[in-house]
C-alpha atoms as a PDB file:
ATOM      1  CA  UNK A   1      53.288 -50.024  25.987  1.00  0.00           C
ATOM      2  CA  UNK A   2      54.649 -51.676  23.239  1.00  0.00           C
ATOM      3  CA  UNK A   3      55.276 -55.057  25.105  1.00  0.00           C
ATOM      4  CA  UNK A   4      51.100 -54.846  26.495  1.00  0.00           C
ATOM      5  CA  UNK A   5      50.603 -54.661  22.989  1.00  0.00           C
ATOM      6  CA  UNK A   6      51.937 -57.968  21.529  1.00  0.00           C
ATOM      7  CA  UNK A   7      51.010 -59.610  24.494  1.00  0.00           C
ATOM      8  CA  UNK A   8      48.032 -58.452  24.052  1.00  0.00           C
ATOM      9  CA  UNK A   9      47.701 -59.410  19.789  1.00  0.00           C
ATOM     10  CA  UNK A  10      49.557 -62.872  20.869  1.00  0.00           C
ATOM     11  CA  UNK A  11      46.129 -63.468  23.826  1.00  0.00           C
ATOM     12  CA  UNK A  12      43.750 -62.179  21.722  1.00  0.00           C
ATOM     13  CA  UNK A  13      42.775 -59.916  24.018  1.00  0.00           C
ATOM     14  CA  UNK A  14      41.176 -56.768  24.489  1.00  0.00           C
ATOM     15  CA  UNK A  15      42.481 -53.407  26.141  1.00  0.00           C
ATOM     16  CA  UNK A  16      41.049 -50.251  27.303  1.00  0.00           C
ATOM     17  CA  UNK A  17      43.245 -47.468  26.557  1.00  0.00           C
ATOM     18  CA  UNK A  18      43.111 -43.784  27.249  1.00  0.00           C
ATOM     19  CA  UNK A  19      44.233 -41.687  23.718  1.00  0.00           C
ATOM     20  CA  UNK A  20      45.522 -38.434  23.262  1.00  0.00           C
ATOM     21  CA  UNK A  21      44.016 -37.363  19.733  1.00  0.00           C
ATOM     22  CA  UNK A  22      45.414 -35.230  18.014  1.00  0.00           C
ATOM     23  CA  UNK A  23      43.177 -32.445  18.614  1.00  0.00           C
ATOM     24  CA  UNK A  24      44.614 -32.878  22.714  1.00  0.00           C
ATOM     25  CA  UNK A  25      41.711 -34.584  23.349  1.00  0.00           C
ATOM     26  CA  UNK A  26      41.545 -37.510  25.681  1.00  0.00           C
ATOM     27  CA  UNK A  27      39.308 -40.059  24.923  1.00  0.00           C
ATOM     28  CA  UNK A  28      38.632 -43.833  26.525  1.00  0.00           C
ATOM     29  CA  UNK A  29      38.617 -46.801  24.019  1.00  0.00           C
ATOM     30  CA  UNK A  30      38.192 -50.681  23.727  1.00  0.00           C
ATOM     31  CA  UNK A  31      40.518 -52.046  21.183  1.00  0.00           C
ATOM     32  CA  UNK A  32      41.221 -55.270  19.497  1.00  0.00           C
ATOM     33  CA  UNK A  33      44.915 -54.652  18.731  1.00  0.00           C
ATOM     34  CA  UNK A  34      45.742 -56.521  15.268  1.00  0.00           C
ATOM     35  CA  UNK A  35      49.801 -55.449  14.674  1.00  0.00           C
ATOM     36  CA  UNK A  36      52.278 -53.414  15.652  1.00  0.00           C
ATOM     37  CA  UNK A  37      54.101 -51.378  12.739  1.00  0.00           C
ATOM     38  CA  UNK A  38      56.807 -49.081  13.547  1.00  0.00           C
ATOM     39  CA  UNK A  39      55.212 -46.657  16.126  1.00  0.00           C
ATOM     40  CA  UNK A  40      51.945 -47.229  15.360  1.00  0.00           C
ATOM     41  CA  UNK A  41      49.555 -50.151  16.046  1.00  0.00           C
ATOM     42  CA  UNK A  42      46.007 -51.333  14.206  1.00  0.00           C
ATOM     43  CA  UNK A  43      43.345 -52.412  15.618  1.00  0.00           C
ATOM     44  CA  UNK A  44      39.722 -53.098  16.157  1.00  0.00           C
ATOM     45  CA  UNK A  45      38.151 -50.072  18.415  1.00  0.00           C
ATOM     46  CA  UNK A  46      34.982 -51.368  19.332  1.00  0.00           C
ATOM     47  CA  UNK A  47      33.900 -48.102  20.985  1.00  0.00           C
ATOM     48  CA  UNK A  48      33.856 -46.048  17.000  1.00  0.00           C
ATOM     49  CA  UNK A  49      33.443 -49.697  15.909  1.00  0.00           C
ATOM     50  CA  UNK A  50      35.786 -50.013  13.123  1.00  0.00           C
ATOM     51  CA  UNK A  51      39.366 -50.354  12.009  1.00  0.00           C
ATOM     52  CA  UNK A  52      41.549 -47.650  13.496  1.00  0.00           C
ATOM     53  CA  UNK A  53      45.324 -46.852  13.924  1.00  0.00           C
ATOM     54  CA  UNK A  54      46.972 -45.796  16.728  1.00  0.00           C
ATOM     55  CA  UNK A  55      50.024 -43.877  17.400  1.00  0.00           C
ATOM     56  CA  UNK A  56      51.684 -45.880  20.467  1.00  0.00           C
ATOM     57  CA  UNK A  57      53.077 -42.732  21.992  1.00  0.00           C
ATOM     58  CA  UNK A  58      50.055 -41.390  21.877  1.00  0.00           C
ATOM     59  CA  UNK A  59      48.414 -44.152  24.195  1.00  0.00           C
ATOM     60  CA  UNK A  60      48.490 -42.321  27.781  1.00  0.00           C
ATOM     61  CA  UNK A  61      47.239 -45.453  30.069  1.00  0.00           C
ATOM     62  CA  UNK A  62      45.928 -48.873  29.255  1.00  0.00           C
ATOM     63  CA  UNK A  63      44.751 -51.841  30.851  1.00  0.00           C
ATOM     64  CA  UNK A  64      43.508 -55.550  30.205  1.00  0.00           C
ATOM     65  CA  UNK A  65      39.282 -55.991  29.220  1.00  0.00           C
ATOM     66  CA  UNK A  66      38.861 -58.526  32.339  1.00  0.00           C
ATOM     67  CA  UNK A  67      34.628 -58.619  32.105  1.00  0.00           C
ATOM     68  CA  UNK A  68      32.311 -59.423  29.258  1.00  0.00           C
ATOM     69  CA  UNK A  69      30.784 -56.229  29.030  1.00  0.00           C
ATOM     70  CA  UNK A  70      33.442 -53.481  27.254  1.00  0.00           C
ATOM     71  CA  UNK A  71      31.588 -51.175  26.401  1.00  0.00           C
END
């Protein structure tokens, strides 16, 4: 996942992601990735709309924002 990611910063692009919290709950998102640090990655998450980090192993599935409308 880590490798989606930079491609992903280095594009600009955006990626829906499905998130184990860490409550166990699953939850879709649309981020912005910003950087990658360690385990853990920043980004936009235009679904809560707002800076958020993410822990990478955490991140159960994501894929590519290919249309206009994200959320």
């Amino acid at each position: 996942m880590t490798k989606e990611l930079l491609r992903a910063i280095k594009q600009q692009q955006l990626i829906r992601v499905i998130y184990l919290g860490s409550s166990g709950q699953t939850t879709i998102r649309v981020i912005r990735p910003l950087a990658v640090e360690g385990n853990q990655v920043k980004a936009y998450c235009l679904t809560r709309r707002g800076p958020r980090v993410f822990t990478i192993s955490r991140i159960l599935a994501g894929e590519p924002v290919v249309n206009s409308r994200v959320v």
